[in-house]
C-alpha atoms as a PDB file:
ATOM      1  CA  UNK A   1      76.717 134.909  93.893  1.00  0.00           C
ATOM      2  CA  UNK A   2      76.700 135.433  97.565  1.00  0.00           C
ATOM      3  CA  UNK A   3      76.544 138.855  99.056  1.00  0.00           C
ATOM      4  CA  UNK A   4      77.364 138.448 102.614  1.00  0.00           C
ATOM      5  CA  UNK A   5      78.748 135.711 104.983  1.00  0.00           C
ATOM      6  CA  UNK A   6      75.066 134.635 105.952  1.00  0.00           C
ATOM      7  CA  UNK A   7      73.992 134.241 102.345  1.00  0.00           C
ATOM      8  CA  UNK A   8      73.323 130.301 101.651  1.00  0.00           C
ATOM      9  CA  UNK A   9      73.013 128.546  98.137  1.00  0.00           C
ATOM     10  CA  UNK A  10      70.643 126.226  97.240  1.00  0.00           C
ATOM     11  CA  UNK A  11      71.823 122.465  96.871  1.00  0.00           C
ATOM     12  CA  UNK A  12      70.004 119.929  94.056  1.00  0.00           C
ATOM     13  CA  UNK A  13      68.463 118.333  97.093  1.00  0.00           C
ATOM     14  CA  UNK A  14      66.974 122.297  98.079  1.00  0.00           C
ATOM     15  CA  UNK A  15      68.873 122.194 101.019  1.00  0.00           C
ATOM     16  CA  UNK A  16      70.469 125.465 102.248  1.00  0.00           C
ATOM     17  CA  UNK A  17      74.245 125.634 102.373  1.00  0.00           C
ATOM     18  CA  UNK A  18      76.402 128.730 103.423  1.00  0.00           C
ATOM     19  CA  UNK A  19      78.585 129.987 100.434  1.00  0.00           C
ATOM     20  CA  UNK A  20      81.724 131.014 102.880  1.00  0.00           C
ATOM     21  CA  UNK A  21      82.954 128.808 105.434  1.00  0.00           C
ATOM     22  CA  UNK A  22      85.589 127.877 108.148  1.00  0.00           C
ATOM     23  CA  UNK A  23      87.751 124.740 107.331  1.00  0.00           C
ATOM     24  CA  UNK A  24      90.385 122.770 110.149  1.00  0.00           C
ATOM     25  CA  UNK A  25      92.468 121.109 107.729  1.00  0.00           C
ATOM     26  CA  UNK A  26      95.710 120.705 110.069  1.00  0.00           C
ATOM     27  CA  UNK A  27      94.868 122.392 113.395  1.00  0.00           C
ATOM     28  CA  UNK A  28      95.785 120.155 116.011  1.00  0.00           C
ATOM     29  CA  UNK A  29      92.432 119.004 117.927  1.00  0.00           C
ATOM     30  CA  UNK A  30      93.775 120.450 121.268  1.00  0.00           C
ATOM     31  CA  UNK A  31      93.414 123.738 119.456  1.00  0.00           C
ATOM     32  CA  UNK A  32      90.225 123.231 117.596  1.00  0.00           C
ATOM     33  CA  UNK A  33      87.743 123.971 119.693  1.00  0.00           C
ATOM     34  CA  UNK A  34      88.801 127.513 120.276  1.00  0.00           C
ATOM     35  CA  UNK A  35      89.287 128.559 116.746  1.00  0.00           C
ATOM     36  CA  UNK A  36      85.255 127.002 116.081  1.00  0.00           C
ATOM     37  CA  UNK A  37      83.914 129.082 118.519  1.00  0.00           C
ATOM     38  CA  UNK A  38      86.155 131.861 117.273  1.00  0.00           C
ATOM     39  CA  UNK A  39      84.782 131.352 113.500  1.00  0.00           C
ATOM     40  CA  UNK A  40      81.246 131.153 114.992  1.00  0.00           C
ATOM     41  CA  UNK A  41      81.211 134.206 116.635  1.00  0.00           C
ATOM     42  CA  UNK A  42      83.057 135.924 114.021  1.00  0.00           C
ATOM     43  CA  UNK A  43      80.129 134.958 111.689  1.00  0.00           C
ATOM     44  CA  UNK A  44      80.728 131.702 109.949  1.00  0.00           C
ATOM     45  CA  UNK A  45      77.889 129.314 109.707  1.00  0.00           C
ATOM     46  CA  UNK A  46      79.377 126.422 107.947  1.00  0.00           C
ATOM     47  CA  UNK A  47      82.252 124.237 109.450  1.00  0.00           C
ATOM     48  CA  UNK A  48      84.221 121.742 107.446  1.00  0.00           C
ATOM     49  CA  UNK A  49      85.909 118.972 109.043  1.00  0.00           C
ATOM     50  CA  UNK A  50      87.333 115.619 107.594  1.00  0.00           C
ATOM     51  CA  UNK A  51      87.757 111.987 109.837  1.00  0.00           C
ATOM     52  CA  UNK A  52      91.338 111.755 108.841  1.00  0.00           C
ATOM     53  CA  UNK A  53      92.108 115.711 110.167  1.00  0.00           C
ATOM     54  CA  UNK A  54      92.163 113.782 113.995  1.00  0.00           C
ATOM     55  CA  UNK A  55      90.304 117.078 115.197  1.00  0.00           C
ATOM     56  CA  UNK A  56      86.163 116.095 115.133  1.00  0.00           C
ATOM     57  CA  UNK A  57      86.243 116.057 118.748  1.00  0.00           C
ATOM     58  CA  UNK A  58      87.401 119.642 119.259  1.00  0.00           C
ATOM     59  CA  UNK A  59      85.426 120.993 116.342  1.00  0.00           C
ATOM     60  CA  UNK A  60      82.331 119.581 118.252  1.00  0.00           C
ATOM     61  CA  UNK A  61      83.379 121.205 121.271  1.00  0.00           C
ATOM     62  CA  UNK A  62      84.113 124.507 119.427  1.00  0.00           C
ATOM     63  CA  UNK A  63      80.779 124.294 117.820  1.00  0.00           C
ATOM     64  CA  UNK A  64      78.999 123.445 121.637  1.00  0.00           C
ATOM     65  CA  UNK A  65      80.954 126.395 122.587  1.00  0.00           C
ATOM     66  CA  UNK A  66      80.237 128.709 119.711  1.00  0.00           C
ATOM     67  CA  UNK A  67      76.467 128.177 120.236  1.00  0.00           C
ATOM     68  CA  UNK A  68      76.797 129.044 123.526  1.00  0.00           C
ATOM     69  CA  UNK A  69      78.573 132.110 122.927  1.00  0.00           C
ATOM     70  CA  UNK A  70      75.945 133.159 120.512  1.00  0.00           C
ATOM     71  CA  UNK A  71      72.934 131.589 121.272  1.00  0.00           C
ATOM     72  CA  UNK A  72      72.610 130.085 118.182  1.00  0.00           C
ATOM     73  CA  UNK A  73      70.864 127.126 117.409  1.00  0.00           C
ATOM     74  CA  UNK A  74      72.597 123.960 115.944  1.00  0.00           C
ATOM     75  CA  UNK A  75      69.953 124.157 112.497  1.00  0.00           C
ATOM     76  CA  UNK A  76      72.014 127.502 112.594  1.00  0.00           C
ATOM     77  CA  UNK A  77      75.565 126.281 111.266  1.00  0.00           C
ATOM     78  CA  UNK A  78      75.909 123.705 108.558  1.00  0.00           C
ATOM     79  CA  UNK A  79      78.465 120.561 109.589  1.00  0.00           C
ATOM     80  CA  UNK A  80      80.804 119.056 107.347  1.00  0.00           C
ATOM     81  CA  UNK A  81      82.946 115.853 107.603  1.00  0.00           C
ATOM     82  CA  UNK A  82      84.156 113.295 105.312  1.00  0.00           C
ATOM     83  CA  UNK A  83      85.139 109.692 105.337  1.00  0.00           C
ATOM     84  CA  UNK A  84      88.915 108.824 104.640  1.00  0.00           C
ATOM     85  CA  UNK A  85      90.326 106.169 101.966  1.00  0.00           C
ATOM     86  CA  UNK A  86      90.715 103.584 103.683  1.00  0.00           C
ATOM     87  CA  UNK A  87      86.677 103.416 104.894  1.00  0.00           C
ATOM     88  CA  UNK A  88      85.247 102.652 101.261  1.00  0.00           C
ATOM     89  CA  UNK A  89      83.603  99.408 101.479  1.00  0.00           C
ATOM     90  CA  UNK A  90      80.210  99.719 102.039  1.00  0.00           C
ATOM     91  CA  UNK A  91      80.009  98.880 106.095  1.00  0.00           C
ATOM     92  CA  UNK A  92      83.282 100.955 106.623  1.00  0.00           C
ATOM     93  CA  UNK A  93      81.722 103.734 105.710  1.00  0.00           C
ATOM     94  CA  UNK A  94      78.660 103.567 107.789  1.00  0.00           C
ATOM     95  CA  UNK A  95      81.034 103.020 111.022  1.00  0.00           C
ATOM     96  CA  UNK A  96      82.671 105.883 109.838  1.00  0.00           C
ATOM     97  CA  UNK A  97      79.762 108.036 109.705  1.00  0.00           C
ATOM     98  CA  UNK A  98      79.017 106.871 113.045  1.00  0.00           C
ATOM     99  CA  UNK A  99      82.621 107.460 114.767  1.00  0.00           C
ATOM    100  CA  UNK A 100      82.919 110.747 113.323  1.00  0.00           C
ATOM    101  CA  UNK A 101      79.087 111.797 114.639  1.00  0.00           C
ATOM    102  CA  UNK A 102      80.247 110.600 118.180  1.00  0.00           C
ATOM    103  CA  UNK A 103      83.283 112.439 117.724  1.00  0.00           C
ATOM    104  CA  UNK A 104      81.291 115.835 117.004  1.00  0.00           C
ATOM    105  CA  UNK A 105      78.972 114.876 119.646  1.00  0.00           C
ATOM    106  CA  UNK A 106      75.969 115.488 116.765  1.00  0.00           C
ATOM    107  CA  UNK A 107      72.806 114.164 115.974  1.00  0.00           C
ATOM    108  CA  UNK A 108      73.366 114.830 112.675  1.00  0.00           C
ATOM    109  CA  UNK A 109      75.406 116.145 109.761  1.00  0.00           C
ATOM    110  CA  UNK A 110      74.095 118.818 107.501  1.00  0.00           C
ATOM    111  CA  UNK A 111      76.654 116.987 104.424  1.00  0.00           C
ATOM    112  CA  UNK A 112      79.032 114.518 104.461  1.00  0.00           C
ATOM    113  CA  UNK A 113      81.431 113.711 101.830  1.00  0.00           C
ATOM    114  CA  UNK A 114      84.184 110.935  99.981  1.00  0.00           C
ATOM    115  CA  UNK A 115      87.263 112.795 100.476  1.00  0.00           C
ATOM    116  CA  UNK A 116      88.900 111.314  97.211  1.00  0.00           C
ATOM    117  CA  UNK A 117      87.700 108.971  94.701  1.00  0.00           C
ATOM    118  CA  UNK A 118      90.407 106.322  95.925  1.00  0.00           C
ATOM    119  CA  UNK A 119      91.433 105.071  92.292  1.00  0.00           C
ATOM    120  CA  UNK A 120      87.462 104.703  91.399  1.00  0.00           C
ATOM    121  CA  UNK A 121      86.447 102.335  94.821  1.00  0.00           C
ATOM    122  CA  UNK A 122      84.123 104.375  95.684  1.00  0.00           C
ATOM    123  CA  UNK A 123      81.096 103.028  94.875  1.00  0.00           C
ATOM    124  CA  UNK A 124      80.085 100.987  98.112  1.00  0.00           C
ATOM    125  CA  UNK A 125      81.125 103.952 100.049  1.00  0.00           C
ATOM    126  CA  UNK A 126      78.078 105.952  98.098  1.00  0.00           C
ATOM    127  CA  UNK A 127      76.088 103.444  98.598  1.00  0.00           C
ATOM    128  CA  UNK A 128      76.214 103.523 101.904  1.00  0.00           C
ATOM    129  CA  UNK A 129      76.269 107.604 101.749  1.00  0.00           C
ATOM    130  CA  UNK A 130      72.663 107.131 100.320  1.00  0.00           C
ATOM    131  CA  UNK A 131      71.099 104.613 102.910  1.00  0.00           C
ATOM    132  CA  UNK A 132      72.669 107.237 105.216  1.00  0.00           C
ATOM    133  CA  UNK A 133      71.012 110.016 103.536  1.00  0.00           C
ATOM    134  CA  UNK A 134      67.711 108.053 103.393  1.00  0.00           C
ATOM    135  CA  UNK A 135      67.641 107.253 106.756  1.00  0.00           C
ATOM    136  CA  UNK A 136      67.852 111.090 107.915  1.00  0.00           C
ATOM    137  CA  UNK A 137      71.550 111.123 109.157  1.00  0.00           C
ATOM    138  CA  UNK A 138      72.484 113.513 106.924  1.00  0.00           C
ATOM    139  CA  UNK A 139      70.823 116.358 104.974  1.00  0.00           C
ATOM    140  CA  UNK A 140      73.056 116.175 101.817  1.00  0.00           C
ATOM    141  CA  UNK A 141      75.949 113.862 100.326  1.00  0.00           C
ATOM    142  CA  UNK A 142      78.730 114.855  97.957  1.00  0.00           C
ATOM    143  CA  UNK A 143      82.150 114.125  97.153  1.00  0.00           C
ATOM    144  CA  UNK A 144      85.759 115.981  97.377  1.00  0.00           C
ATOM    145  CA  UNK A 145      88.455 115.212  95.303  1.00  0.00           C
ATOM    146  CA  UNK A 146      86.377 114.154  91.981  1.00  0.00           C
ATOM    147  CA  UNK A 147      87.285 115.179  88.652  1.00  0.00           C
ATOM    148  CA  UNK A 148      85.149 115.011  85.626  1.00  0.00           C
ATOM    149  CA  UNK A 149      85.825 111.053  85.001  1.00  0.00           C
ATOM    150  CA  UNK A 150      85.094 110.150  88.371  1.00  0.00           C
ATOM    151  CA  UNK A 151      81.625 112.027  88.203  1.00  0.00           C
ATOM    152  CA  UNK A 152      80.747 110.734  85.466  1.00  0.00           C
ATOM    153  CA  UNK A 153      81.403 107.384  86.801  1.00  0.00           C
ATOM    154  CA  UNK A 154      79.239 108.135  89.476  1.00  0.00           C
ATOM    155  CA  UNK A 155      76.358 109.137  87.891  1.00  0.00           C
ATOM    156  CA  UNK A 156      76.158 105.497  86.170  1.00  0.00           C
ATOM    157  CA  UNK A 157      74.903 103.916  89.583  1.00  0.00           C
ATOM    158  CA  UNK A 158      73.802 106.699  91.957  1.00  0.00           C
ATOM    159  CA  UNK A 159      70.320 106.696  92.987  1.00  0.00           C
ATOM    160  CA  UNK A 160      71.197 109.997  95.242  1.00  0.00           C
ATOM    161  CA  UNK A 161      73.598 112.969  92.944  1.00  0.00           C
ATOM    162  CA  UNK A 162      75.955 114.663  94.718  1.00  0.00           C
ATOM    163  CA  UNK A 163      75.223 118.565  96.052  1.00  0.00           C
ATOM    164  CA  UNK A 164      79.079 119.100  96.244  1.00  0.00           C
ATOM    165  CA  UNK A 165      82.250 118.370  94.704  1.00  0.00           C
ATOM    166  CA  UNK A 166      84.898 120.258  96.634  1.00  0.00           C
ATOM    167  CA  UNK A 167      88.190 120.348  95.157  1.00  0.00           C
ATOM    168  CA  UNK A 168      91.730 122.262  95.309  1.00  0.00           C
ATOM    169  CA  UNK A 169      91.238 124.948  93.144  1.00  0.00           C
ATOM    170  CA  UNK A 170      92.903 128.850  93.376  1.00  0.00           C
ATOM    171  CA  UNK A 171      94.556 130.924  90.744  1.00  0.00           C
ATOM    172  CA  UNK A 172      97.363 128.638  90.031  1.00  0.00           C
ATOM    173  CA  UNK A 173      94.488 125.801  89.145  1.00  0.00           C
ATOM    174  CA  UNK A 174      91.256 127.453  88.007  1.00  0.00           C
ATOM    175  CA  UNK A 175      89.779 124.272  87.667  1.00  0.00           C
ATOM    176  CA  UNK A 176      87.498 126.004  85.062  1.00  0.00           C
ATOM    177  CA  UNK A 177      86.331 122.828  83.038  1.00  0.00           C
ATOM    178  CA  UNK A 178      85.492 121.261  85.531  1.00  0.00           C
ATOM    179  CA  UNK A 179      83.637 124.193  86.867  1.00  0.00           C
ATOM    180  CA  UNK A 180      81.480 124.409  83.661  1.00  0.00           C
ATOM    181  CA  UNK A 181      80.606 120.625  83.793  1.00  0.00           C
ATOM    182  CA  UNK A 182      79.504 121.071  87.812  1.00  0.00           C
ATOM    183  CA  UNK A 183      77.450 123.855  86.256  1.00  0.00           C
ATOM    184  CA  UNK A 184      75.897 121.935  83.854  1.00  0.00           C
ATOM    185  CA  UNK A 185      75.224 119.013  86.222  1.00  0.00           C
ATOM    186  CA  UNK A 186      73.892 120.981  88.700  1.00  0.00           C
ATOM    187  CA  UNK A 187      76.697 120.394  91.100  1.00  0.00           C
ATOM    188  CA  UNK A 188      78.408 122.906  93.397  1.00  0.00           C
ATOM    189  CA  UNK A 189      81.971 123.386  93.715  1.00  0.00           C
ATOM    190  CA  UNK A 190      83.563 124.226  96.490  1.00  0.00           C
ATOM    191  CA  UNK A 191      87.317 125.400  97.213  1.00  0.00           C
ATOM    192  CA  UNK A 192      89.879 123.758  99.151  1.00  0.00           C
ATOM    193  CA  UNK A 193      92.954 125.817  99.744  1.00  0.00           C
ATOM    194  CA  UNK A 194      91.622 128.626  97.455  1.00  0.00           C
ATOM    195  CA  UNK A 195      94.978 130.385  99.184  1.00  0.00           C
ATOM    196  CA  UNK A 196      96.984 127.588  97.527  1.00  0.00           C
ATOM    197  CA  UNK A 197      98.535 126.929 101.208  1.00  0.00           C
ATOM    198  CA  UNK A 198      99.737 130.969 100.902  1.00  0.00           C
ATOM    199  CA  UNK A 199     101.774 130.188  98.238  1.00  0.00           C
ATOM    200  CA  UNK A 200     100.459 132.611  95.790  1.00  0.00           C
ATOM    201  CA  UNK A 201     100.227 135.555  98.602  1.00  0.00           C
ATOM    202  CA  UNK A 202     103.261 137.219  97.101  1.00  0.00           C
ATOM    203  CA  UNK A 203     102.358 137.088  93.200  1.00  0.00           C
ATOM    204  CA  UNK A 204     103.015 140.492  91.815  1.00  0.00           C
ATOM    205  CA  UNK A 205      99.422 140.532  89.747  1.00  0.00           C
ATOM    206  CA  UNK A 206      97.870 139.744  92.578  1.00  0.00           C
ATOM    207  CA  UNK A 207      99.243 142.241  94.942  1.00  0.00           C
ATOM    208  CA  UNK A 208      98.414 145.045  91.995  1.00  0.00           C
ATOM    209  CA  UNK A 209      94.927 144.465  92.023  1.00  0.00           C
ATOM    210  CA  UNK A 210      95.007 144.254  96.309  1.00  0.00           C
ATOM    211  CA  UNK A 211      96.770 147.007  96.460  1.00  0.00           C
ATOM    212  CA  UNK A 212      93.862 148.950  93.619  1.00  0.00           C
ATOM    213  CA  UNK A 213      91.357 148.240  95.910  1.00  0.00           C
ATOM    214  CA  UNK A 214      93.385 148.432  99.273  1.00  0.00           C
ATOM    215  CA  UNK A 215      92.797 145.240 100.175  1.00  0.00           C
ATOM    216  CA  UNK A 216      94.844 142.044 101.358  1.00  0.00           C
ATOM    217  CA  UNK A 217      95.904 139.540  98.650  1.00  0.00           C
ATOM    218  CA  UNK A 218      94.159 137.050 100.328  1.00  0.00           C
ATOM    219  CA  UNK A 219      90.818 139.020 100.070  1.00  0.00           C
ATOM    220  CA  UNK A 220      91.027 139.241  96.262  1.00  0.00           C
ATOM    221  CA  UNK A 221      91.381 135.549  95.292  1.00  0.00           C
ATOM    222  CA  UNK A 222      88.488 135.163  97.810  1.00  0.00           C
ATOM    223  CA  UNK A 223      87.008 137.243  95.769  1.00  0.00           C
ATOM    224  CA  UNK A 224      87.588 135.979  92.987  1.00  0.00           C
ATOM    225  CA  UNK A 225      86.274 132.781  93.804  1.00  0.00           C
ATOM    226  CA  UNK A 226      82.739 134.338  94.862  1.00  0.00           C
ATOM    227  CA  UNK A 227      82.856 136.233  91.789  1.00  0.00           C
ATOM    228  CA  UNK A 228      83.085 133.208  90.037  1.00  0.00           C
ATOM    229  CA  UNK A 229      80.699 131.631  91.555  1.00  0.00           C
ATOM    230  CA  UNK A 230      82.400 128.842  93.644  1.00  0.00           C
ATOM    231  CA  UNK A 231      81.799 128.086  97.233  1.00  0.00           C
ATOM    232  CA  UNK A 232      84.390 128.553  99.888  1.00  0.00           C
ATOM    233  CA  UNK A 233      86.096 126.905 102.596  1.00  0.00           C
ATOM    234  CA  UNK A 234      89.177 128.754 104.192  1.00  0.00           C
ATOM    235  CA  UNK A 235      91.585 127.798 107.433  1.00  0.00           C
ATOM    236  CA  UNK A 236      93.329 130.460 110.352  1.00  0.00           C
ATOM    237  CA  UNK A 237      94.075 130.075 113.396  1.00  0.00           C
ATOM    238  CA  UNK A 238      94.329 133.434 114.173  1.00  0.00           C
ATOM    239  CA  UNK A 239      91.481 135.539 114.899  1.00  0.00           C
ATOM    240  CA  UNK A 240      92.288 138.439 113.194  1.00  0.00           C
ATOM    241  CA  UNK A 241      92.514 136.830 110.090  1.00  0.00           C
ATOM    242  CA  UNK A 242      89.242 134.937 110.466  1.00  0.00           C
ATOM    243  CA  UNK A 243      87.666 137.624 110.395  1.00  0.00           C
ATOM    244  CA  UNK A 244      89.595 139.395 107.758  1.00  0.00           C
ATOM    245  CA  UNK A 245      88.910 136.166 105.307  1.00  0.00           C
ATOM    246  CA  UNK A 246      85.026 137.442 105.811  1.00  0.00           C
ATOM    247  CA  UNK A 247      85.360 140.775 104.732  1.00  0.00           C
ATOM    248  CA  UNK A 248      85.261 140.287 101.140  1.00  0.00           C
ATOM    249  CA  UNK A 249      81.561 141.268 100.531  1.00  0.00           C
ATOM    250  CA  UNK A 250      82.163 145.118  99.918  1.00  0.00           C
ATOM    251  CA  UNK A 251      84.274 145.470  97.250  1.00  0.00           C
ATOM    252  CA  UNK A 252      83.622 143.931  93.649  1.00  0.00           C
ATOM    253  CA  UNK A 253      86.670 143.326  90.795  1.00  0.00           C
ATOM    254  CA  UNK A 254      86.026 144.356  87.433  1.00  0.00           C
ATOM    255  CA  UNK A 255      85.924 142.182  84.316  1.00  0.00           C
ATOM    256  CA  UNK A 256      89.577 142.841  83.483  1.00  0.00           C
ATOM    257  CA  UNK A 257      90.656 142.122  86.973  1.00  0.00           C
ATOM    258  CA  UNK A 258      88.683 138.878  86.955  1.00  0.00           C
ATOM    259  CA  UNK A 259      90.852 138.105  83.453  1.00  0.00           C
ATOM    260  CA  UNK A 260      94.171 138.859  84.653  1.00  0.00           C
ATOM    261  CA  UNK A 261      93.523 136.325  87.116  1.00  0.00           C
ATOM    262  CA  UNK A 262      92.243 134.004  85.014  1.00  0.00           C
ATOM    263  CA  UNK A 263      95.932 134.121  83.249  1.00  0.00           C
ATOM    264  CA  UNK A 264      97.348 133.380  86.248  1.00  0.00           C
ATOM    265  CA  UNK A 265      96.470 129.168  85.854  1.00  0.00           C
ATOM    266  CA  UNK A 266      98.753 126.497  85.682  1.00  0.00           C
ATOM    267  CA  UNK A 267      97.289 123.904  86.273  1.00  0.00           C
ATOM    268  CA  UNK A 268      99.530 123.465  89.322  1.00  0.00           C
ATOM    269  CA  UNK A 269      98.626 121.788  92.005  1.00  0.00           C
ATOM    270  CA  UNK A 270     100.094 121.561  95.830  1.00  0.00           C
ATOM    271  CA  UNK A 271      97.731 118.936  96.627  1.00  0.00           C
ATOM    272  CA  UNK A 272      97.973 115.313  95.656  1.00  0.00           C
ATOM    273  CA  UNK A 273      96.650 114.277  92.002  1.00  0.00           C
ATOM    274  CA  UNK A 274      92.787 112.777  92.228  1.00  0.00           C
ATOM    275  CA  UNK A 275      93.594 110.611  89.451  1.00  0.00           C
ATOM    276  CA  UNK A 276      96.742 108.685  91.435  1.00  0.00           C
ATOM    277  CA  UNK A 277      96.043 109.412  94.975  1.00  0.00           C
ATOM    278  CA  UNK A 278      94.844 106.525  97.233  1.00  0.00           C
ATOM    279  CA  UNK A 279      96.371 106.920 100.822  1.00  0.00           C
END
């Protein structure tokens, strides 16, 4: 479990990835740059982009900026992007990787991802995820989107196992089988709208156990998640709440809290289905 927003876990590859990080799902690119560098100087280390989000080219200039700002180094921040449905065949995929690098203005990426399984064609696309890997283009490969079929799919014909599978899961969809098998398997989940798109900020549970520990909704299903041991990718635009989506490392919920959540599932989601979704 991560402690603070430096703390990185170890990938099956041993590479080094930050447990808490900044996602730009939906912020136009005009806008991108400046809520990067925000993010980076407020702390975050890992950035999460995606090629069909239209914003790589202002998250590269945020991150130029950020480093800047802070003097960091680019091995200091771990890069994220992922390669859209409709780039699966094999040589698709490896001018994707390539656009979305030029885009970023990178040498590298620290872990690039499927971003769904695309009704099980994504096999050439991994394929050419591993020649990428191999060649030093990027440090780790993984998927988003999978569920336990899919992985398992997967792991017939990959020479190269995925570090990541990272996935909509919150309260409403706990996601916890899947959780266990990732555990098993040595694979790390991460969180995609762990906020459920703020549709959950209201829940009366919820604001109970914020309000026990005087903190924001928000903080406790971050909390939660860390707790639980899944990795985290969360979205503002606004500064005050990047940095509020951070300050989850001094405060810990007990056992019965961590239940009561638990109860909250579903299985709802307000994200498309993996097992239907193509475009």
């Amino acid at each position: 479990m991560i402690k603070s927003l430096d703390d990185r876990v170890t990938l099956n590859n041993d590479t080094t990835m930050p447990g808490l990080g900044m996602g730009v799902f939906q912020i136009p690119n005009e806008q991108t740059a400046q809520v990067v560098a925000e993010g980076i100087k407020a702390g975050y280390r890992l950035i999460d982009t995606a090629q069909v989000y239209g914003n790589e080219a202002g998250t590269g200039a945020g991150i130029k900026a950020g480093l800047a700002a802070t003097g960091l180094k680019r091995e200091d921040l771990f890069i994220t992007s992922k390669v859209w449905n409709d780039h699966l065949s094999y040589d698709e995929t490896l001018r994707a990787f390539q656009d979305s690098l030029a885009k970023l203005d990178l040498d590298y990426l620290d872990l690039y991802l499927i971003h769904w399984p695309g009704q099980d064609a994504f096999r050439d696309s991994w394929k050419a995820l591993e020649k990428l890997y191999h060649d030093g283009k990027i440090k780790a490969i993984g998927v988003s989107n999978f569920q336990i079929s899919h992985l398992k799919e997967l792991a017939e014909f990959a020479e190269v196992m995925p570090v990541v599978n990272q996935v909509e899961t919150h309260p409403k969809l706990s996601q916890t089988e899947l959780i266990e098998f990732a555990t098993v398997h040595n694979l790390k989940i991460q969180a995609w709208s762990p906020l459920m798109q703020g549709k959950i900020l209201d829940n009366p549970v919820l604001s109970e156990i914020a309000q026990n520990h005087q903190k924001s909704v928000a903080q406790i299903i971050l909390r939660w998640d860390i707790q639980r041991g899944v990795l985290l990718v969360v979205k503002s635009v606004k500064p005050a709440r990047i940095k509020s989506n951070a300050e989850v490392f001094d405060f810990e919920l007990t056992a019965a809290e961590m239940a009561k959540i638990n109860e909250l599932n579903e299985n709802l989601r307000v994200g498309p289905d993996p097992d239907t979704f193509n475009f």
